[in-house]
C-alpha atoms as a PDB file:
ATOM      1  CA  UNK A   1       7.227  18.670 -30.903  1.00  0.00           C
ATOM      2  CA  UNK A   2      10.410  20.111 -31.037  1.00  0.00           C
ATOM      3  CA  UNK A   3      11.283  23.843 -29.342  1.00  0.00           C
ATOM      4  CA  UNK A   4      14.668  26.589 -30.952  1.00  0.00           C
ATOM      5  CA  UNK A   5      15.953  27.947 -27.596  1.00  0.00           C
ATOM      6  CA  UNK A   6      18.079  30.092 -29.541  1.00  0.00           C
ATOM      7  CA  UNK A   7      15.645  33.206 -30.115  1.00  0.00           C
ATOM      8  CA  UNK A   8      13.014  32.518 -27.131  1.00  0.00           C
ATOM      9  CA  UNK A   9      13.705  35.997 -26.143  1.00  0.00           C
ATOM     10  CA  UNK A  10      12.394  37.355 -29.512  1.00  0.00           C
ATOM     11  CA  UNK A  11       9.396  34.713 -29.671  1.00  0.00           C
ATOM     12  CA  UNK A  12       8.433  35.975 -26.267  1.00  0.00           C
ATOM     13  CA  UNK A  13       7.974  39.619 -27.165  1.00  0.00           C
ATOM     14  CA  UNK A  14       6.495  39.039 -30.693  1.00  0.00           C
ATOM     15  CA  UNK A  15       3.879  36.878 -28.974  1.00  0.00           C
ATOM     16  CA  UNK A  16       3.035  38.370 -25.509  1.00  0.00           C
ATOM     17  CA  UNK A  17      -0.517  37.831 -25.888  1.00  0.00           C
ATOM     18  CA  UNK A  18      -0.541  34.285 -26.447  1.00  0.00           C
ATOM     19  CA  UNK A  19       2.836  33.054 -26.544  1.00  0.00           C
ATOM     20  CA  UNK A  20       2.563  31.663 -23.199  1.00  0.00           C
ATOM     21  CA  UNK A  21       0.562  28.751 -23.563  1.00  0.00           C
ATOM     22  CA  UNK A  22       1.640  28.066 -26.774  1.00  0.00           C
ATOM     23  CA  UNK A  23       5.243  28.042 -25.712  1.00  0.00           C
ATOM     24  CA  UNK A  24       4.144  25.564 -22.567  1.00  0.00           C
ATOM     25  CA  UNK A  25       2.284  23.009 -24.840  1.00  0.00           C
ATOM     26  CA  UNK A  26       5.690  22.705 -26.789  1.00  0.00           C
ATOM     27  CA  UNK A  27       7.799  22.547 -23.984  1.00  0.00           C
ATOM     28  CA  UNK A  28       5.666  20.124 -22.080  1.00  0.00           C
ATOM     29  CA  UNK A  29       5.438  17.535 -25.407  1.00  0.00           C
ATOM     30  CA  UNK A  30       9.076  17.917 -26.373  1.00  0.00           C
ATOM     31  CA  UNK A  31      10.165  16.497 -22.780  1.00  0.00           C
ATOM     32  CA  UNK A  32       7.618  13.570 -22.981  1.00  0.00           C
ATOM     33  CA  UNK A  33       9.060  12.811 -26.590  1.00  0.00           C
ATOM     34  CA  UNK A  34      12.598  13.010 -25.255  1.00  0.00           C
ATOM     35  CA  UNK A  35      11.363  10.534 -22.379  1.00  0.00           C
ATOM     36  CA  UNK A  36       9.384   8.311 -25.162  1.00  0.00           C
ATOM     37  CA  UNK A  37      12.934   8.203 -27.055  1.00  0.00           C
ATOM     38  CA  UNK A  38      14.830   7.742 -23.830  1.00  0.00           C
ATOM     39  CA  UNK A  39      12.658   4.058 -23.400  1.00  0.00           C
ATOM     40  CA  UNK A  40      13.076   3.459 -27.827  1.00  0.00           C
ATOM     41  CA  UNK A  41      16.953   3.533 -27.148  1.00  0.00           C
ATOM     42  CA  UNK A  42      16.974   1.056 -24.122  1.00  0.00           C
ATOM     43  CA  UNK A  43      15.090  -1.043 -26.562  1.00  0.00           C
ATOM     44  CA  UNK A  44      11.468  -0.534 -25.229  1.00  0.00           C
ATOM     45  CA  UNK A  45       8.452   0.054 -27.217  1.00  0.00           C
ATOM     46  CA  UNK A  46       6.534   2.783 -27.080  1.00  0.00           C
ATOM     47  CA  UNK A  47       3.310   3.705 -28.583  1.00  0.00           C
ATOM     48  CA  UNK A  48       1.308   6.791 -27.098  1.00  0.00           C
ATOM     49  CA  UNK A  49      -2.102   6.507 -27.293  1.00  0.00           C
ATOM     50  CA  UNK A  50      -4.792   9.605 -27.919  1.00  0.00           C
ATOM     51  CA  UNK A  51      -2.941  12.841 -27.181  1.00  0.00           C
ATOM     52  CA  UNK A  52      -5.383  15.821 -25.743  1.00  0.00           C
ATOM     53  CA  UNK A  53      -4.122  19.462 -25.710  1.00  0.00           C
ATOM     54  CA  UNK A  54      -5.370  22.033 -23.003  1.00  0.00           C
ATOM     55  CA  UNK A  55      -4.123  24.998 -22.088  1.00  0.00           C
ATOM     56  CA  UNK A  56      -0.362  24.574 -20.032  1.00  0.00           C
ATOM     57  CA  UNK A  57      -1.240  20.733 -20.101  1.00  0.00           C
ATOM     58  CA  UNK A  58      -0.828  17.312 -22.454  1.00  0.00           C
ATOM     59  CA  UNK A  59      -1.893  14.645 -21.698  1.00  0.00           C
ATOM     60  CA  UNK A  60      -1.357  11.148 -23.371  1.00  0.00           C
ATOM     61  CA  UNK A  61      -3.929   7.980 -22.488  1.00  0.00           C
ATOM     62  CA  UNK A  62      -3.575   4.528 -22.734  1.00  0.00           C
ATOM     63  CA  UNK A  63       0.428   4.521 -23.124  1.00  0.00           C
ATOM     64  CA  UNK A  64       1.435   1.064 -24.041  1.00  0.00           C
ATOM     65  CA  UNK A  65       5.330   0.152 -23.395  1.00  0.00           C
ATOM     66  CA  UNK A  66       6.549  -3.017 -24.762  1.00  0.00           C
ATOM     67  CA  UNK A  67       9.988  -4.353 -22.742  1.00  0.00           C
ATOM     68  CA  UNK A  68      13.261  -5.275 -24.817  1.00  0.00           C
ATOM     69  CA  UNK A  69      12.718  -8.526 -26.742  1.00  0.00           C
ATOM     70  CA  UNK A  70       8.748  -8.473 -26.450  1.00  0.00           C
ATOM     71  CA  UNK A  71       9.164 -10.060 -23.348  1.00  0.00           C
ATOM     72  CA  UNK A  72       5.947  -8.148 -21.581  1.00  0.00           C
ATOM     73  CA  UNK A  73       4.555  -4.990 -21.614  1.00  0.00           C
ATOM     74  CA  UNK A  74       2.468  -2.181 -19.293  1.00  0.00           C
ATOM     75  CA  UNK A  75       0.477   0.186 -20.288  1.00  0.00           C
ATOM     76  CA  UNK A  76      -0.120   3.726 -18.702  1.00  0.00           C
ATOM     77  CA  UNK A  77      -3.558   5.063 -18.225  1.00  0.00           C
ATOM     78  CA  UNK A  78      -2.576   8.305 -18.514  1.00  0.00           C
ATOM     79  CA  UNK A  79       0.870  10.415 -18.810  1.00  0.00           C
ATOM     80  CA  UNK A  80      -0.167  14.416 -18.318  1.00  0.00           C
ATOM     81  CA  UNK A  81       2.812  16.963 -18.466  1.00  0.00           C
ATOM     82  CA  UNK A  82       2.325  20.980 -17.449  1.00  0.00           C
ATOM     83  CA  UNK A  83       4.001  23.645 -18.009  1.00  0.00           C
ATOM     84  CA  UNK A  84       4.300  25.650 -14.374  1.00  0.00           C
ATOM     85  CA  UNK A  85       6.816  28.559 -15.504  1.00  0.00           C
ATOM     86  CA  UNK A  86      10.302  28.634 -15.170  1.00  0.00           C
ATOM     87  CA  UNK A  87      11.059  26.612 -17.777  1.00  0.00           C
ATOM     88  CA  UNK A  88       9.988  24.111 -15.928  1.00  0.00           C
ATOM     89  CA  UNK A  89       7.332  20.437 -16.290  1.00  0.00           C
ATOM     90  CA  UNK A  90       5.281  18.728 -14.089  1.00  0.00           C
ATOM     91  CA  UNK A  91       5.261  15.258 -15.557  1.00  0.00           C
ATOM     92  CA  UNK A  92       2.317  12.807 -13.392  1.00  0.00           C
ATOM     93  CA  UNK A  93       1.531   9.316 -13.885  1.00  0.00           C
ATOM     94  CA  UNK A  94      -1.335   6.472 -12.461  1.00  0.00           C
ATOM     95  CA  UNK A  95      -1.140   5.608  -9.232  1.00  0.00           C
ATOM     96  CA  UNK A  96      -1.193   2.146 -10.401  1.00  0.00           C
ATOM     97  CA  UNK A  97       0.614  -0.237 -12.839  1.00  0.00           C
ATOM     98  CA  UNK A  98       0.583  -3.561 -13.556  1.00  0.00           C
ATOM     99  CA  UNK A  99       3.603  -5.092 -15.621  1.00  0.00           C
ATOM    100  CA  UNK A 100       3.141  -8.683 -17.255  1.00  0.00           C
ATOM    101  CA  UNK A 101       6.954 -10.029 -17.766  1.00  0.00           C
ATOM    102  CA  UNK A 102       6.928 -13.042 -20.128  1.00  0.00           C
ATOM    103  CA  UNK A 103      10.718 -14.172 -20.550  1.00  0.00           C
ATOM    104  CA  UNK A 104      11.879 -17.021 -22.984  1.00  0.00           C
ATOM    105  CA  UNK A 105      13.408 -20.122 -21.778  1.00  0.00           C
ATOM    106  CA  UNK A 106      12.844 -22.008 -18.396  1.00  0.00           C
ATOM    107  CA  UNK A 107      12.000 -18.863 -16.683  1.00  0.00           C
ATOM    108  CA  UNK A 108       8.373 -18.366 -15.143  1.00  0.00           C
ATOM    109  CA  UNK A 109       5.834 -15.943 -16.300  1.00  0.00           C
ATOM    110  CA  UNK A 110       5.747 -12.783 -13.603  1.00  0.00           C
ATOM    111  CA  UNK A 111       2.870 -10.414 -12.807  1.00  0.00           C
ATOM    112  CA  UNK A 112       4.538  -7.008 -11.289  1.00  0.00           C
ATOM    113  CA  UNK A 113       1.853  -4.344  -9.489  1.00  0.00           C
ATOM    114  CA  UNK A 114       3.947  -1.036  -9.225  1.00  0.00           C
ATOM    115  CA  UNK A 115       2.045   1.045  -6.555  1.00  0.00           C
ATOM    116  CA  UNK A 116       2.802   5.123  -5.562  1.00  0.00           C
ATOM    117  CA  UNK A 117       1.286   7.770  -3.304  1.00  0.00           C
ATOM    118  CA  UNK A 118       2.536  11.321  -3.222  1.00  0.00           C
ATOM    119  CA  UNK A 119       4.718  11.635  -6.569  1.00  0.00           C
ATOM    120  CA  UNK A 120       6.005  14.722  -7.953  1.00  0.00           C
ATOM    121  CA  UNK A 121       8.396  14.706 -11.127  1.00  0.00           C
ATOM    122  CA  UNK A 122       9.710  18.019 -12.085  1.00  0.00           C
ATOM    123  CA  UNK A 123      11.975  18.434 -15.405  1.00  0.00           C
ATOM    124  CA  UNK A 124      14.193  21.876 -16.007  1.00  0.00           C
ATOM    125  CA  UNK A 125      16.721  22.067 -18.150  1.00  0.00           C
ATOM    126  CA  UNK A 126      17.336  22.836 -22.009  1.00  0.00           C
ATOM    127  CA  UNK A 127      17.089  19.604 -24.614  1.00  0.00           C
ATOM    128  CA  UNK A 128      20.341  17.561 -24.285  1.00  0.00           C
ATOM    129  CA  UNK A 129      20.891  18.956 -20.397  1.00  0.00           C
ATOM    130  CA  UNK A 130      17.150  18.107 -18.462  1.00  0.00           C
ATOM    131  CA  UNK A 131      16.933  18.282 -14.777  1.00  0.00           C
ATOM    132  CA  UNK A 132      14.696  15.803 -13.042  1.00  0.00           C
ATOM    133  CA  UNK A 133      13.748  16.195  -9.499  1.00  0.00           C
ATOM    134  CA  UNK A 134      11.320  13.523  -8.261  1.00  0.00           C
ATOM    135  CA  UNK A 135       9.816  12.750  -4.539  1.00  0.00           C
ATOM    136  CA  UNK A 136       7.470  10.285  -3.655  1.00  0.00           C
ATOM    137  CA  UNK A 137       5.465   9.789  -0.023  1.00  0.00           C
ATOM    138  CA  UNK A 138       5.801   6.048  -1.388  1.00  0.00           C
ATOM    139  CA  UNK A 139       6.614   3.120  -3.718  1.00  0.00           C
ATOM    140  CA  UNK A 140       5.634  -0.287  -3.049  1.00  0.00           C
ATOM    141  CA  UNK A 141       5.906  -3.009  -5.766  1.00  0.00           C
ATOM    142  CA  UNK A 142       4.921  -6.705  -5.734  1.00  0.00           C
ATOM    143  CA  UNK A 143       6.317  -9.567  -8.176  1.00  0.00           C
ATOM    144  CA  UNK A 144       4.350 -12.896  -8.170  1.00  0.00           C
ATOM    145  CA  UNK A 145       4.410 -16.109 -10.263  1.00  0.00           C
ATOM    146  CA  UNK A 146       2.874 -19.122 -10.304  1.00  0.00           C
ATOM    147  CA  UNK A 147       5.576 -21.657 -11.433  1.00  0.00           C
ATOM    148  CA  UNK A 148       7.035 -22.060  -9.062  1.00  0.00           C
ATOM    149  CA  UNK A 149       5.703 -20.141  -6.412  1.00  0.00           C
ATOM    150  CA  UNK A 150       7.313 -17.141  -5.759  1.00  0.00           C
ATOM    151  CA  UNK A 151       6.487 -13.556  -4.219  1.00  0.00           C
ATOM    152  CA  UNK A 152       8.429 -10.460  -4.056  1.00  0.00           C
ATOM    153  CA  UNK A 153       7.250  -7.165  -2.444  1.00  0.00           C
ATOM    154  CA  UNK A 154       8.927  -4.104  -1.568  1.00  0.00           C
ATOM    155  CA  UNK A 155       7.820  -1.122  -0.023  1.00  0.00           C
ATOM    156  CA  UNK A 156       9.802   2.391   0.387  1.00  0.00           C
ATOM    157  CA  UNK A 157       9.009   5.281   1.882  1.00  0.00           C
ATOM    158  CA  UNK A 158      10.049   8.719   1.651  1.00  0.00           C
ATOM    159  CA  UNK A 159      11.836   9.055  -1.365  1.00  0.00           C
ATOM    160  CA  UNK A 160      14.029  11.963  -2.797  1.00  0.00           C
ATOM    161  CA  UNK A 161      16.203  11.539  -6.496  1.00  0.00           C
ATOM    162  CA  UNK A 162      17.453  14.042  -8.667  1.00  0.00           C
ATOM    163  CA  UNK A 163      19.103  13.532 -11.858  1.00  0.00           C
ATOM    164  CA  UNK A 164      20.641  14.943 -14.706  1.00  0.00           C
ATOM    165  CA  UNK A 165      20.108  13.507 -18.648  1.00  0.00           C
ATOM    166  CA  UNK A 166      22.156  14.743 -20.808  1.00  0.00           C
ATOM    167  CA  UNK A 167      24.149  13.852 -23.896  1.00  0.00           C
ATOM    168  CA  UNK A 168      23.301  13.209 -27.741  1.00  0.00           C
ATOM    169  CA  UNK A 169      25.076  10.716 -29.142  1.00  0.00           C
ATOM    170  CA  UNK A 170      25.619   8.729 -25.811  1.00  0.00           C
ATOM    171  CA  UNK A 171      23.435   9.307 -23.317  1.00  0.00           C
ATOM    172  CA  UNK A 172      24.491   9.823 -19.841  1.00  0.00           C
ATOM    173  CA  UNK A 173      22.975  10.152 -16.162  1.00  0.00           C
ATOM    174  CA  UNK A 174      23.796  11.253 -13.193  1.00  0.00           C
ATOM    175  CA  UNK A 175      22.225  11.937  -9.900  1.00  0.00           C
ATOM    176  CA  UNK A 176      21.457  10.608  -6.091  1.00  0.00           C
ATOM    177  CA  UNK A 177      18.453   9.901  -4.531  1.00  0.00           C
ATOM    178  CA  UNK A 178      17.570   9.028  -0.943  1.00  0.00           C
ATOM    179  CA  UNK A 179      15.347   6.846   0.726  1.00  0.00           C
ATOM    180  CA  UNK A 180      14.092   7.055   4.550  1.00  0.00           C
ATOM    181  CA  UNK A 181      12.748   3.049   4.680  1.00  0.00           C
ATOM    182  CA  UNK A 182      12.620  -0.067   2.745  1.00  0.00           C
ATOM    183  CA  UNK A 183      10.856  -3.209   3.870  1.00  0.00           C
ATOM    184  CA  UNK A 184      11.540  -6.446   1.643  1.00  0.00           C
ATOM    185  CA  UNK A 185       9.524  -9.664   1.885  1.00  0.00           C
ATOM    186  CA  UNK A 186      10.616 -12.520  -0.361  1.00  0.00           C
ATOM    187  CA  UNK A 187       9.372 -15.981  -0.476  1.00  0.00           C
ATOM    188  CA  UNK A 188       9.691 -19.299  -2.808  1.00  0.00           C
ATOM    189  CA  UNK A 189       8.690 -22.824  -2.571  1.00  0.00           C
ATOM    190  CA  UNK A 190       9.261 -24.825  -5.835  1.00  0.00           C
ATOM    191  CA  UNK A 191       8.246 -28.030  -4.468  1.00  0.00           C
ATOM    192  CA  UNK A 192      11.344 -28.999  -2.797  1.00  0.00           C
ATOM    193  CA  UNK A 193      12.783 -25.667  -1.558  1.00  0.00           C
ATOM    194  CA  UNK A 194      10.707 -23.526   0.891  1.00  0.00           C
ATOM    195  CA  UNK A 195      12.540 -19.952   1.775  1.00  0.00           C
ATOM    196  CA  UNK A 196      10.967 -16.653   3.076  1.00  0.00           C
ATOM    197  CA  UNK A 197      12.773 -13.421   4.045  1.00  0.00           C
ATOM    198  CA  UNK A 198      12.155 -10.412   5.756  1.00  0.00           C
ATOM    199  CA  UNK A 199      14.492  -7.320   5.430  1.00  0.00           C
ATOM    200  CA  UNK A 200      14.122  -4.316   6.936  1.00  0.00           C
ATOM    201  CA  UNK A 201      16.649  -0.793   6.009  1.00  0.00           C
ATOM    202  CA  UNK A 202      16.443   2.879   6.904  1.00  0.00           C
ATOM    203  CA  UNK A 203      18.183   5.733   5.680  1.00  0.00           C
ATOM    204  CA  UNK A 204      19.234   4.752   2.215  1.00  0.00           C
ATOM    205  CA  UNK A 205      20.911   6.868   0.223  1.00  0.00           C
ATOM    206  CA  UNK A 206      22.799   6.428  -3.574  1.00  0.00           C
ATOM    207  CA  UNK A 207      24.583   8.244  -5.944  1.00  0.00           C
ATOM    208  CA  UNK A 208      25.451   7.287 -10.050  1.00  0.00           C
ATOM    209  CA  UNK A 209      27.183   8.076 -12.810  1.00  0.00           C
ATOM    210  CA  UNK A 210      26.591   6.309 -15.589  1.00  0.00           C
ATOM    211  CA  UNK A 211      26.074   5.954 -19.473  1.00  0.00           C
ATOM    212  CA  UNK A 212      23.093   4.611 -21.214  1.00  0.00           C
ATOM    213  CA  UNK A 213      23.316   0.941 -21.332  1.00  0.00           C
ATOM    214  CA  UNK A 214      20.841  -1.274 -23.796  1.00  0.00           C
ATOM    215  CA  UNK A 215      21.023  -5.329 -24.955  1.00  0.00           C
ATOM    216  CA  UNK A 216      23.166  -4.212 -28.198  1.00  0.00           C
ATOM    217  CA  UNK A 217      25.749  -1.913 -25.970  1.00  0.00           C
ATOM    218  CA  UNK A 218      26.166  -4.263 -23.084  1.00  0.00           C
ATOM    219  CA  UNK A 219      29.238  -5.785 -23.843  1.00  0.00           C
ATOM    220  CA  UNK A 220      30.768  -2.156 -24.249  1.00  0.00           C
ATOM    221  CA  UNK A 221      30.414  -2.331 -20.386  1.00  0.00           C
ATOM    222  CA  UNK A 222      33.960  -4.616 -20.674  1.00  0.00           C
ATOM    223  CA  UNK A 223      35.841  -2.718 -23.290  1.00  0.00           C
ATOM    224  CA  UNK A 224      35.731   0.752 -21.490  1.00  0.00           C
ATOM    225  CA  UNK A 225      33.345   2.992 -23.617  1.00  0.00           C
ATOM    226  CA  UNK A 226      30.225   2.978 -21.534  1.00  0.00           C
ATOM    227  CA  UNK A 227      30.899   3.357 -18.146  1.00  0.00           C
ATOM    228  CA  UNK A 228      28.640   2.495 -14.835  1.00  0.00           C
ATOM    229  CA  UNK A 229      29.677   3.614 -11.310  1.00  0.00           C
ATOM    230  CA  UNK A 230      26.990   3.550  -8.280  1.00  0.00           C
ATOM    231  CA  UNK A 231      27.820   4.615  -4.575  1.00  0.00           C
ATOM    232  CA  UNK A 232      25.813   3.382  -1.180  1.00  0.00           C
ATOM    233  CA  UNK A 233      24.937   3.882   2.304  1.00  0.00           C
ATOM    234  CA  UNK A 234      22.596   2.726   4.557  1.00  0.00           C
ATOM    235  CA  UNK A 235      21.413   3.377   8.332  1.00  0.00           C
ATOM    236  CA  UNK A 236      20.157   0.543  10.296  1.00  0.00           C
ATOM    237  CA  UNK A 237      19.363  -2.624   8.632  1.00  0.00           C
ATOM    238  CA  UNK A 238      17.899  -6.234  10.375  1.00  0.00           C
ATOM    239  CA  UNK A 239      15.974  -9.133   8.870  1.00  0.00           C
ATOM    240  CA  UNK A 240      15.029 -12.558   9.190  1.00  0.00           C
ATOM    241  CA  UNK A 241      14.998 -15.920   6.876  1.00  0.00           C
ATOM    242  CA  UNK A 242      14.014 -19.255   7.216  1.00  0.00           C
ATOM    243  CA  UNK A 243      14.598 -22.055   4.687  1.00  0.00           C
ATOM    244  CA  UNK A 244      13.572 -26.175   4.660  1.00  0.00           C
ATOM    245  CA  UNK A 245      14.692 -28.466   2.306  1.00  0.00           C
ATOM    246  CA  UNK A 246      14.447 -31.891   2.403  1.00  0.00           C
ATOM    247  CA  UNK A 247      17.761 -32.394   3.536  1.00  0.00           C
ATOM    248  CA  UNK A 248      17.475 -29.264   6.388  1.00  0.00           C
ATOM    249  CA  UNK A 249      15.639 -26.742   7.865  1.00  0.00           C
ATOM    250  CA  UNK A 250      17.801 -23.316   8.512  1.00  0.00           C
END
């Protein structure tokens, strides 16, 4: 799992024959680990299912993540990373996932469907100091619950990020990412209330800096050793709502 940078030159000339696909099955796994412990620290769950080894490619199935505090889970069909030269991994992922969040407390149950077309996810870099560059034709995702009735779907299109992981002991991320258009539909109705919403933006675009944040380093957020800072613009941007009470109708 893990890959010494430090005398790749020599590995590469001792092994010409088959160093190659060795070197890209290592490569590939130790940036899937480093993603697996990425999700451990936030205070996710991971546990990979069968792991199957072919040529430049690995390929874990049945990838079930827990979320922090048990409070749902998803699993992955499949997560397949490939060494393409360069240093460089091609990470892909099912075009479908379905989330079940199941927080404590008054809160409802939700069912989340997580929907893409077109990905590409491309990680360079050396351990402590990965590169990702992801696109995406499109991302839609819809929230639903029963009690009370709610529905939340989003769809974007067009979608361009790039950031940067890196640290060891705290670990840090920065990058931007654009988005040509997002659509938002929202609606509720818990018996009294009854509210829908339609937004419509183009030409999003974001940048961050900021350090890893999980439940047990949250309150260093207000003592000034982790540090979050996020930058936006958008284009155009119209929408609609309408709301009824039993006291009004808006």
């Amino acid at each position: 799992m893990s890959f010494s940078y430090k005398h790749l030159s020599a590995v590469v000339l001792a092994t010409a024959s088959f160093g190659a696909p060795v070197f890209a099955q290592d490569l590939a796994q130790e940036v899937v680990k480093e993603y697996f412990d990425e999700m451990r620290a936030s205070g996710m769950a991971v546990a990979p299912g069968a792991k199957d080894v072919s040529g430049t490619t690995v390929e874990w199935r049945d990838v079930v993540i827990g979320l922090p505090d048990a409070k749902g889970s998803y699993t992955l069909a499949f997560i397949k990373a490939e060494e393409i030269g360069g240093g460089k991994v091609s990470i892909s992922y099912p075009d479908e996932v379905i989330i079940k969040i199941d927080p404590e407390g008054e809160q409802p149950k939700m069912d989340m469907v997580m929907r893409t077309e077109g990905v590409e996810h491309i990680v360079s870099g050396v351990k402590g100091a990965r590169n990702h560059d992801m696109a995406a034709d499109k991302l839609t995702v819809m929230m639903s619950s029963a009690e009370p009735a709610f529905s939340l779907n989003i769809d974007a299109s067009d979608i361009v990020g790039h950031q940067v992981s890196s640290g060891a002991e705290m670990l840090h991320y920065k990058g931007d990412f654009k988005v040509a258009g997002l659509d938002v539909t929202y609606s509720l109705d818990d018996g009294k209330t009854q509210m829908s919403t339609v937004g419509n933006y183009s030409d999003l675009a974001a940048d961050f800096d900021m350090d890893a944040i999980s439940k047990e380093t949250l309150g260093q957020l207000f003592d000034g050793t982790r540090n979050v800072s996020v930058n936006y613009t958008m284009g155009s941007v119209s929408g609609t709502t309408d709301m009824t009470t039993p006291d009004m109708a808006m």
